[in-house]
Each structure stands twice: as structure tokens, then as C-alpha cells.
C-alpha atoms as a PDB file:
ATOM      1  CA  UNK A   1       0.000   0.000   0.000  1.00  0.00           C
ATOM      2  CA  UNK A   2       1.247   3.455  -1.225  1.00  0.00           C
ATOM      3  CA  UNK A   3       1.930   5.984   1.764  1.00  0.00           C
ATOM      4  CA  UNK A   4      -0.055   9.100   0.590  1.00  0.00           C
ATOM      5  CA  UNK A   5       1.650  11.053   3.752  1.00  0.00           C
ATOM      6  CA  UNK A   6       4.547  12.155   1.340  1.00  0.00           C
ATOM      7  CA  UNK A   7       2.192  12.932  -1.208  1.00  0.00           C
ATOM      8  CA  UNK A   8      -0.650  14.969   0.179  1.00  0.00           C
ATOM      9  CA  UNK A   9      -0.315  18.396   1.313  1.00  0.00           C
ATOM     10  CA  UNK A  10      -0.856  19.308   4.954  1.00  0.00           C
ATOM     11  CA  UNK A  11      -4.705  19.855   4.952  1.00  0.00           C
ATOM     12  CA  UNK A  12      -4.441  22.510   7.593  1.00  0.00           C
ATOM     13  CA  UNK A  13      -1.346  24.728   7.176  1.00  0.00           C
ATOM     14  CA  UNK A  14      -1.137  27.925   8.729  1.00  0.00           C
ATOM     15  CA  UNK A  15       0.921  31.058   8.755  1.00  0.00           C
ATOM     16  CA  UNK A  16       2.397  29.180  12.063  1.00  0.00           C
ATOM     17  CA  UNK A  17       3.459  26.542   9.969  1.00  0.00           C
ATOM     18  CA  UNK A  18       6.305  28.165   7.664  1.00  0.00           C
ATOM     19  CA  UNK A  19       9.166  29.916   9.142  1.00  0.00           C
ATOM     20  CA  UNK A  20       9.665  32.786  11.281  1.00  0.00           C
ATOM     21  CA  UNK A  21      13.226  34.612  12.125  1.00  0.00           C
ATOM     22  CA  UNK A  22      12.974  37.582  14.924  1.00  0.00           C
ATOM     23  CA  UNK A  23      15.793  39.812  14.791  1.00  0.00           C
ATOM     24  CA  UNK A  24      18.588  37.028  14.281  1.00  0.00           C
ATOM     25  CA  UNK A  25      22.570  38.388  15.609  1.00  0.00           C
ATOM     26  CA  UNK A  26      25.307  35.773  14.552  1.00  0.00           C
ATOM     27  CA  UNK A  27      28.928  36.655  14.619  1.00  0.00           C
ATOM     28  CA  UNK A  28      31.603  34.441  13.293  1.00  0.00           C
ATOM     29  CA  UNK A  29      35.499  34.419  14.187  1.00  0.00           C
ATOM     30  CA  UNK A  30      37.511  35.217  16.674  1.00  0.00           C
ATOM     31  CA  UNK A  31      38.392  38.141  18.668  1.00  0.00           C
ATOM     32  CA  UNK A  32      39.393  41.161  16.156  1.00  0.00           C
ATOM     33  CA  UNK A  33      38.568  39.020  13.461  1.00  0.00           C
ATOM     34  CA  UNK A  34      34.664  38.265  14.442  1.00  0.00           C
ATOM     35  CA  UNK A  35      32.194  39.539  11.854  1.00  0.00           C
ATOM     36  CA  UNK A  36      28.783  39.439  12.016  1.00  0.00           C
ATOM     37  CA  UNK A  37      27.184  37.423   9.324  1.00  0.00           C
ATOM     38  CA  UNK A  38      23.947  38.030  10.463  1.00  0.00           C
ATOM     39  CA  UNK A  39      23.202  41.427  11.462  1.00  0.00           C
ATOM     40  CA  UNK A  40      19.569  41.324  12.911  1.00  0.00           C
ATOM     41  CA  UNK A  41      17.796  39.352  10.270  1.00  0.00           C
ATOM     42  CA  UNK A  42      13.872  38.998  10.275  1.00  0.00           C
ATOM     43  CA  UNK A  43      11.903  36.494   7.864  1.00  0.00           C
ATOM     44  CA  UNK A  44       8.515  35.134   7.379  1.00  0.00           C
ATOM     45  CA  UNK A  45       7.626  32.551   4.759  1.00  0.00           C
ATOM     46  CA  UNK A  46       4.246  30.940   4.786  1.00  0.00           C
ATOM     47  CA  UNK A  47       3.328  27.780   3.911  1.00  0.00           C
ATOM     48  CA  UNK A  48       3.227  27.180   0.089  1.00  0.00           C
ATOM     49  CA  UNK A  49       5.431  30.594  -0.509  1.00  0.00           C
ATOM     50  CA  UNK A  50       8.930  30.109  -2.285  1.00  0.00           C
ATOM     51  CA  UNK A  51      11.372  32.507  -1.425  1.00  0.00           C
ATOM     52  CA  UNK A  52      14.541  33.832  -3.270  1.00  0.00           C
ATOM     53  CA  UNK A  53      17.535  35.700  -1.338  1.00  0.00           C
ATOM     54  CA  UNK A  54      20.390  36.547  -3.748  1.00  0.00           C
ATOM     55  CA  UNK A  55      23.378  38.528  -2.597  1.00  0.00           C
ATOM     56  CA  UNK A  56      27.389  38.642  -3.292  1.00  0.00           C
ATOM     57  CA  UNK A  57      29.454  35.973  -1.640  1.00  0.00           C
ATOM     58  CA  UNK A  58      29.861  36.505   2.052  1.00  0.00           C
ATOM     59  CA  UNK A  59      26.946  38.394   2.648  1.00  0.00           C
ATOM     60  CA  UNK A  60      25.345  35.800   5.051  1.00  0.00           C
ATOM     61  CA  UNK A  61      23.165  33.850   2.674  1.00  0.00           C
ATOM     62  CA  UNK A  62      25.099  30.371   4.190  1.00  0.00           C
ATOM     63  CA  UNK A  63      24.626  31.772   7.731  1.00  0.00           C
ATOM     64  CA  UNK A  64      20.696  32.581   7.015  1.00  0.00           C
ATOM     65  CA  UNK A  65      20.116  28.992   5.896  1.00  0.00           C
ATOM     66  CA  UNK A  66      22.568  27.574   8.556  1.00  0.00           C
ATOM     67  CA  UNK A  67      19.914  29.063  11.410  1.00  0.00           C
ATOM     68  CA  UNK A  68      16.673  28.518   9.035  1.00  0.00           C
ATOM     69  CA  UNK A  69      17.924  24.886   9.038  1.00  0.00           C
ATOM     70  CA  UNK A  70      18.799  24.242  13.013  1.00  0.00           C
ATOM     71  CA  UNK A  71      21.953  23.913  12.357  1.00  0.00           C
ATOM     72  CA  UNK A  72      23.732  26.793  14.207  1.00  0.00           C
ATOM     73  CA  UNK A  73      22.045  28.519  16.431  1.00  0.00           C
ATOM     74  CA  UNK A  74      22.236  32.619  16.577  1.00  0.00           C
ATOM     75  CA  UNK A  75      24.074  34.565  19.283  1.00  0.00           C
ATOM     76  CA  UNK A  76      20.195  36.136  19.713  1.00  0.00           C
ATOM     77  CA  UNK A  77      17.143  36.577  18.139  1.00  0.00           C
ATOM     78  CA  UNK A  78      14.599  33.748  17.365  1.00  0.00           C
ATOM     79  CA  UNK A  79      14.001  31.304  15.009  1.00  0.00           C
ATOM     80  CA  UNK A  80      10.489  29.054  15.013  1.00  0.00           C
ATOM     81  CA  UNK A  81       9.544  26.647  12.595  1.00  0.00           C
ATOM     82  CA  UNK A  82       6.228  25.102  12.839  1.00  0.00           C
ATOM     83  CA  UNK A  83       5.299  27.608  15.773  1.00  0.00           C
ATOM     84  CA  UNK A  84       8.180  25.976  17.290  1.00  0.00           C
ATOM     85  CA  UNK A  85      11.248  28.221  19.036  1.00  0.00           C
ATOM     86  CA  UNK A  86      14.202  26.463  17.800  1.00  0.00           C
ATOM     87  CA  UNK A  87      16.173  28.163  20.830  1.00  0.00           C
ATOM     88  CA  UNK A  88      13.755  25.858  23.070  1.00  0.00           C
ATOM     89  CA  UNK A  89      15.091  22.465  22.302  1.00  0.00           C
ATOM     90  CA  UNK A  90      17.721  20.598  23.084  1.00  0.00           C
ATOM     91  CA  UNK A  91      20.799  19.422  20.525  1.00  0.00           C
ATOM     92  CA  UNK A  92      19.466  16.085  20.496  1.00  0.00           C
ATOM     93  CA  UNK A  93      15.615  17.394  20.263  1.00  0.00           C
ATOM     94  CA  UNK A  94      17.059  20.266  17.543  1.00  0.00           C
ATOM     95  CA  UNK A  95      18.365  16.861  15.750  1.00  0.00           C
ATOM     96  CA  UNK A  96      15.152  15.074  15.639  1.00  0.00           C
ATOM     97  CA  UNK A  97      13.179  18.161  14.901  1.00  0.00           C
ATOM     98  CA  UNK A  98      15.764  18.785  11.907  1.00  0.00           C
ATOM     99  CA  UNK A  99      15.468  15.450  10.678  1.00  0.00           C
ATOM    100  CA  UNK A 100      11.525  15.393  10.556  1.00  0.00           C
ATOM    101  CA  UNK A 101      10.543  18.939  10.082  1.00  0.00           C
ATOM    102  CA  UNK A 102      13.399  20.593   7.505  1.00  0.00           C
ATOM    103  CA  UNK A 103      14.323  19.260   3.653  1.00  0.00           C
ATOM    104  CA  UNK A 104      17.261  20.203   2.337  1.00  0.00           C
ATOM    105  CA  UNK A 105      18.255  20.186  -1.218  1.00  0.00           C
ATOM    106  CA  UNK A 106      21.890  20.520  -2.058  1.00  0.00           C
ATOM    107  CA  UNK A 107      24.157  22.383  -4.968  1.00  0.00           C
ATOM    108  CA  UNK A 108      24.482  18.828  -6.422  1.00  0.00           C
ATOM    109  CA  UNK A 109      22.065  16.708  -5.109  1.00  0.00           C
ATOM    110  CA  UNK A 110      24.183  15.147  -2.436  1.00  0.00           C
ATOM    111  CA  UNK A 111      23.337  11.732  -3.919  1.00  0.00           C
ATOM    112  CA  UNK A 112      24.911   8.330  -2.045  1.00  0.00           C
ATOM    113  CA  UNK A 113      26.499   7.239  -5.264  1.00  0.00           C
ATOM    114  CA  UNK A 114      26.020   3.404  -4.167  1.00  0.00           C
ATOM    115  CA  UNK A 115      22.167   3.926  -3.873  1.00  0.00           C
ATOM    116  CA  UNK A 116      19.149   3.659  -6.379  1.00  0.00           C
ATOM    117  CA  UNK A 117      16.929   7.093  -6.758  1.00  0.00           C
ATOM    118  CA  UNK A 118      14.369   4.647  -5.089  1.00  0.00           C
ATOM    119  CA  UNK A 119      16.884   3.866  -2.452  1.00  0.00           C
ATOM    120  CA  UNK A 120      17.569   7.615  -1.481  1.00  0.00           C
ATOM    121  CA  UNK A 121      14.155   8.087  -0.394  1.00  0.00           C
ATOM    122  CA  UNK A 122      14.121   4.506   1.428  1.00  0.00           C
ATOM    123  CA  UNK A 123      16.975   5.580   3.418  1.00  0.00           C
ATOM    124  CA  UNK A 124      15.566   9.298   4.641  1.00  0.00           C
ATOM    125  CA  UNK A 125      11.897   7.255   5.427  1.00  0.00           C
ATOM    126  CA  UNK A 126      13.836   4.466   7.561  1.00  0.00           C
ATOM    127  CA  UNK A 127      16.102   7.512   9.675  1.00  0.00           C
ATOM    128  CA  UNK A 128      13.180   9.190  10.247  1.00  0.00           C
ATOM    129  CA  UNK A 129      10.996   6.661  11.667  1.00  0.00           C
ATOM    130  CA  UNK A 130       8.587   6.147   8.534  1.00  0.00           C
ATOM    131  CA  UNK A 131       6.359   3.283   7.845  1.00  0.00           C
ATOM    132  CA  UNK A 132       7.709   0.335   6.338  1.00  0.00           C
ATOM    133  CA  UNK A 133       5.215   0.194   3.645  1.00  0.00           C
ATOM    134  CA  UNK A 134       6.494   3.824   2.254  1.00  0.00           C
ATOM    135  CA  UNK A 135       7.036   3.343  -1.421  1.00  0.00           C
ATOM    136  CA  UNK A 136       8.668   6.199  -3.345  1.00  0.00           C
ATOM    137  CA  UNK A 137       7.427   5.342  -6.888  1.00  0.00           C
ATOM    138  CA  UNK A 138       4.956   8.332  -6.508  1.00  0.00           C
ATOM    139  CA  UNK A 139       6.927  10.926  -4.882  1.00  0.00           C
ATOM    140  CA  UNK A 140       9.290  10.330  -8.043  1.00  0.00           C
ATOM    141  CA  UNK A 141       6.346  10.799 -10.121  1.00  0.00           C
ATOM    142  CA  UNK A 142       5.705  13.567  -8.884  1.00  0.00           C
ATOM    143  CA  UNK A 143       8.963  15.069 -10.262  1.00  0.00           C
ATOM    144  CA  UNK A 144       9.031  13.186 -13.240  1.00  0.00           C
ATOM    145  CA  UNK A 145      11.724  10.545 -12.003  1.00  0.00           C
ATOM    146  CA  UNK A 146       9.328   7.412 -12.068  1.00  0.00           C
ATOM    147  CA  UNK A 147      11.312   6.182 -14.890  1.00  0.00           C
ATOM    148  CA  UNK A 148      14.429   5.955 -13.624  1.00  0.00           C
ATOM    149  CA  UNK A 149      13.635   4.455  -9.790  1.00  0.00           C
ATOM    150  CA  UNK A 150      16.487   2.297 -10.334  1.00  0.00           C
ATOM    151  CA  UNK A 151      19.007   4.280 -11.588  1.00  0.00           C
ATOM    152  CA  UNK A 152      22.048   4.910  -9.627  1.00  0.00           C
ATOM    153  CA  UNK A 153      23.647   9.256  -9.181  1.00  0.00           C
ATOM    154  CA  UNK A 154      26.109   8.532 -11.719  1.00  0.00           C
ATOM    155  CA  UNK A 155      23.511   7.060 -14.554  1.00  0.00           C
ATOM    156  CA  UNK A 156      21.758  10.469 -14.024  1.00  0.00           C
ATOM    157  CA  UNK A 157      22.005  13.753 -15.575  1.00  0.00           C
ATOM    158  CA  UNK A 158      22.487  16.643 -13.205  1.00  0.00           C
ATOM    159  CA  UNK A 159      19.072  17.810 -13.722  1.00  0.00           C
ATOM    160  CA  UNK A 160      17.419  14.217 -12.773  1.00  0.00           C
ATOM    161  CA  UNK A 161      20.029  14.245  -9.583  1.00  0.00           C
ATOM    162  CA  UNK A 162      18.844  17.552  -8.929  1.00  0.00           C
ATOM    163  CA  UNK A 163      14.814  16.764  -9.359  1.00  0.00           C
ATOM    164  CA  UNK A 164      15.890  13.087  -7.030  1.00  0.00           C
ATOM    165  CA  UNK A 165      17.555  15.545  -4.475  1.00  0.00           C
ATOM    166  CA  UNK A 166      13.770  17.467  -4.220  1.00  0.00           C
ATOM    167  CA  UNK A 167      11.814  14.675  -4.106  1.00  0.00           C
ATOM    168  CA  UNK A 168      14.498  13.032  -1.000  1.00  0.00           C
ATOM    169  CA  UNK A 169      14.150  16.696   0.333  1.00  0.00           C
ATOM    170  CA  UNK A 170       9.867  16.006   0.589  1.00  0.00           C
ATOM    171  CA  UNK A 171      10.198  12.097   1.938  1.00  0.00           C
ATOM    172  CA  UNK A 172       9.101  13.194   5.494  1.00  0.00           C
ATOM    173  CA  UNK A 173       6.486  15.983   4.178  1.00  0.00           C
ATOM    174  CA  UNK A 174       8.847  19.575   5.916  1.00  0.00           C
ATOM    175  CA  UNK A 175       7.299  22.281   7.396  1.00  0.00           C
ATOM    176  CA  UNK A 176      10.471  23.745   5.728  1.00  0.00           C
ATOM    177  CA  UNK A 177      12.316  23.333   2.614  1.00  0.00           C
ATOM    178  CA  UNK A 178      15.888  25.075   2.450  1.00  0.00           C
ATOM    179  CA  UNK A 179      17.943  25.215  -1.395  1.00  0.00           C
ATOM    180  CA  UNK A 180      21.721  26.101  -1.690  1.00  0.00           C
ATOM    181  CA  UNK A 181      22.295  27.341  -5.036  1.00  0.00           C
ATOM    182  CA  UNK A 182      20.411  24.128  -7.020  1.00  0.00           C
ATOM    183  CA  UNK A 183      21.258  25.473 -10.510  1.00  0.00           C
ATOM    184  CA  UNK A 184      25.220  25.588 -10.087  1.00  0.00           C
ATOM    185  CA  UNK A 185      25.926  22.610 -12.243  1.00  0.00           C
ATOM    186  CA  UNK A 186      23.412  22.927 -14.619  1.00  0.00           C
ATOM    187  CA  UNK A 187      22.637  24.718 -17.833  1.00  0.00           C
ATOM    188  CA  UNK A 188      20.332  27.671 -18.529  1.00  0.00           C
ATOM    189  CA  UNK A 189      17.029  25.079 -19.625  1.00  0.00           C
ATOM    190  CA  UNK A 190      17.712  22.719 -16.651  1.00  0.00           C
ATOM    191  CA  UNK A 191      18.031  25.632 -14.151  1.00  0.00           C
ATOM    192  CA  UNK A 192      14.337  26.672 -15.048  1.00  0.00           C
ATOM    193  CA  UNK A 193      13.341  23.134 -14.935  1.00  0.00           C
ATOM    194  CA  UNK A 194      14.708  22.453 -11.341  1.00  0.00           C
ATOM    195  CA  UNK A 195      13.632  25.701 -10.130  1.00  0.00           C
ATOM    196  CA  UNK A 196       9.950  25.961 -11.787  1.00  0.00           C
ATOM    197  CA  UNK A 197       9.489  21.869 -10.255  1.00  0.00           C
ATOM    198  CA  UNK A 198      10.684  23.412  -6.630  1.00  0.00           C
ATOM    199  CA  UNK A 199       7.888  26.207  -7.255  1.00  0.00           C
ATOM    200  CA  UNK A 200       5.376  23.776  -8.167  1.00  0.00           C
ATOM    201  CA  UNK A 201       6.450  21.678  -5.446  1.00  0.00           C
ATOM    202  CA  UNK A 202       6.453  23.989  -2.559  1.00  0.00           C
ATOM    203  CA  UNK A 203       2.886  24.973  -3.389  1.00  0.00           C
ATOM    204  CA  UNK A 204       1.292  21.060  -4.216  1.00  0.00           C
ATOM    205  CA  UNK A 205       3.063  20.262  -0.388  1.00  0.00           C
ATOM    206  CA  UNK A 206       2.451  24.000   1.501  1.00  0.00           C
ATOM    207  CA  UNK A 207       6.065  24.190   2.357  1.00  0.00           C
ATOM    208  CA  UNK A 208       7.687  26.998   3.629  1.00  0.00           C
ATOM    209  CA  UNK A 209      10.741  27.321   0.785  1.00  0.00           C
ATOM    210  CA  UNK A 210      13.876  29.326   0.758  1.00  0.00           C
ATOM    211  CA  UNK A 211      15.987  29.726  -1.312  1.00  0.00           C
ATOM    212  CA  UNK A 212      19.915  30.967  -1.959  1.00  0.00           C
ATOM    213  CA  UNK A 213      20.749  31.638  -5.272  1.00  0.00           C
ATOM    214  CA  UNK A 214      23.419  33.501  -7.539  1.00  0.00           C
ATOM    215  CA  UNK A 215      21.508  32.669 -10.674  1.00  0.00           C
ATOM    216  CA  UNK A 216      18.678  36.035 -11.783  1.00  0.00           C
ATOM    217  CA  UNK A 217      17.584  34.190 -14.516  1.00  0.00           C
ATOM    218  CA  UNK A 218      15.118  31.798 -12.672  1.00  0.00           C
ATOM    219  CA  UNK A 219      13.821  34.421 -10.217  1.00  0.00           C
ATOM    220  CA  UNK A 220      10.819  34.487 -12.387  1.00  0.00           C
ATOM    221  CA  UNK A 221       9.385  31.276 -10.990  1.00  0.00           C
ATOM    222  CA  UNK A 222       9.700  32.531  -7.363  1.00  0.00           C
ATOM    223  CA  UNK A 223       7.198  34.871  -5.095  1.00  0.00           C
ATOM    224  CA  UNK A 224       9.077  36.957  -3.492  1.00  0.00           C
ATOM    225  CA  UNK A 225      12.672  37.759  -4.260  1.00  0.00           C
ATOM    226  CA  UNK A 226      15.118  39.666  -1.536  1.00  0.00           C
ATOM    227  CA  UNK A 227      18.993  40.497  -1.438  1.00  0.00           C
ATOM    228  CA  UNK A 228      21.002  40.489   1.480  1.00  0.00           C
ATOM    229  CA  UNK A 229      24.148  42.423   1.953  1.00  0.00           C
ATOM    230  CA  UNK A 230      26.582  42.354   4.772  1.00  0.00           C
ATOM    231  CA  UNK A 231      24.245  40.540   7.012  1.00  0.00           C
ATOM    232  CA  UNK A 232      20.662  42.208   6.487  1.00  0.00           C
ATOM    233  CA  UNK A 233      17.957  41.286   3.976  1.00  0.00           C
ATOM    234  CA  UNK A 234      18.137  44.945   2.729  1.00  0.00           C
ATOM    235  CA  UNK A 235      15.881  45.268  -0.192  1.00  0.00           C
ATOM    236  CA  UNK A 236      13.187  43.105  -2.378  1.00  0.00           C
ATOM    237  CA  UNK A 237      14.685  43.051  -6.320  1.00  0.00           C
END
């Protein structure tokens, strides 16, 4: 029997679903040498909403996603997911709450190169406590990977790695789905492919999506669009 959780959107999102950063500080180094890479940063994505934040290298894009994604936590300021305070929990309850709650889709897919596409999904479903009658045949429908279930990172294009990495990123159904720069390895048509399918996506699921990008071209396919420079989400472009 199929497991519809990873296919249906959550019937009852709400704005206190998505993502919510409060006046995030984070300052990196040491001594003389500390900068501040986030320099009171405040964001709210709803459910369904696909966000864009562009900015030069070093502007704290990686530092916004590090604290969207519990995985650093920011000298002050707060950062809820799910209308939960991330500041709340634990390491080990940030872990579990990471691991069920947050997707994560990579420059490159961040395939296992020994697994199946089939198998990548398998393996996020068993670490997070799924059922064992999940079946990822229709998740990879649902980004046009059916066909190649059984194919292996390096027998893929790095468009199909890309559109496996999304649908591994949805396995557990996130609150909150977080992109580094997916269009880095690909060409001009494959970046609007990967891109427009994570639009489509975040809206068929109501996830909260953000993402870092260098690339203008595909900022078409997003909703809202802001730059960040030297630590503050300054302006919408």
C-alpha cells in the first residue's frame, strides 16, 4: 500500500506553519577578526510561498540557511519553525526536529552514489521513523523521475540528480524546505526546470521554501525575491 503522507499536502497549514526569524545576531570568528554574518535578520515565509535571497558571496546567505535549518544557532534573536522556538530544544531534540521537520536540497544533489533514486528516499523514510510500507514510486512521479527508480547518481544527468535531491528533500512531508544554489551545475534550460518543479512543489506540499541563489535568470518562478548584503535582507529586487 502506497503511503499518501509524502504525497498529500498538509490539509491545515497555517501562517504558524512556515518559518519565522525575529531579529537574528550571529557573529563568526575570533576576537578582532569576528564579523557578524547576520546582522539582525527577520523572515517570514508561509506555507506554500517560495522565497529567493540573492546577494554577493559573504553576505550571510550560508549563515541565514545555517539558522533557518537548526543547524547553528544565533548569538540572539529567534528562530520558530512550525510555531516551534528552535532556541527551546535541546541538541538532540534540535536533531530530531531537523530530521523530521526541515528538507534540504543541495548544490548537487548530495546523492549516495552506491544507492538507487528509489533507495535515497528509502533511506531518509527508515532515519526518520517512517512506515515500512512507504514506497517512493509516486513521490518520483511527482517530479518526473518514475522512470528511472532504479538508476544509480552517476547514470543520471544533473538535472534528474537535482529533481531526485527534491523529491528526497519532501520524503518526510517539511514544514520547511531550504535550497543552496540548485542550478550551479546545470545549464540555462535545466536551471528553469529544477527551479519551476521546486515552485510547483512547494505549493502542491504548503512548504515553507527558501531559497539561496546567484543565478537572476530563474527568479521568475519565485514569489518573493530579496537580497542580502553584509548581514541584512536589505531590499526586495
Amino acid at each position: 500500500m502506497t503511503d499518501t503522507r509524502t504525497l498529500t499536502p498538509p490539509a491545515t497549514a497555517t501562517a504558524s506553519a512556515g518559518l519565522s526569524i525575529r531579529d537574528a545576531v550571529m557573529e563568526l570568528g575570533d576576537g578582532d577578526t569576528r564579523v557578524r554574518a547576520l546582522d539582525g535578520v527577520s523572515l517570514d515565509v508561509a506555507p506554500g510561498e517560495f522565497v529567493a535571497i540573492v546577494g554577493p558571496s559573504g553576505s550571510g546567505k550560508s549563515s541565514l540557511l545555517a539558522v533557518a535549518g537548526a543547524l547553528a544557532t544565533p548569538d540572539s534573536g529567534q528562530v520558530s519553525i512550525h510555531g516551534q522556538d528552535l532556541g527551546q530544544l535541546s541538541r538532540a531534540r534540535r536533531a530530531d526536529f531537523r530530521l523530521h521537520t526541515i528538507g534540504f536540497v543541495f548544490q548537487s544533489g548530495n546523492l549516495i552514489p552506491a544507492l538507487t533514486a528509489a533507495d535515497q528516499l528509502r533511506l531518509v523514510n527508515k532515519l526518520a521513523g517512517g512506515p515500512r510500507s512507504f514506497d517512493p514510486t509516486e513521490l518520483l512521479a511527482a517530479v518526473g523521475m518514475a522512470g528511472k527508480a532504479k538508476n544509480r547518481p552517476g547514470q543520471l544527468s544533473g538535472g534528474e540528480r537535482q529533481r531526485v535531491g527534491i523529491a528526497r528533500a519532501l520524503v518526510t512531508r517539511p514544514s520547511v524546505l531550504l535550497v543552496d544554489e540548485p542550478t550551479a551545475a546545470l545549464d540555462r534550460a535545466r536551471s528553469h526546470e529544477v527551479v519551476g518543479l521546486l515552485a510547483e512543489q512547494s505549493r502542491e506540499f504548503g512548504v515553507a521554501t527558501v531559497m539561496v541563489t546567484h543565478d537572476h535568470g530563474v527568479l521568475e518562478h519565485c514569489d518573493r525575491v530579496l537580497e542580502m548584503t553584509d548581514g541584512r535582507l536589505t531590499a526586495s529586487v
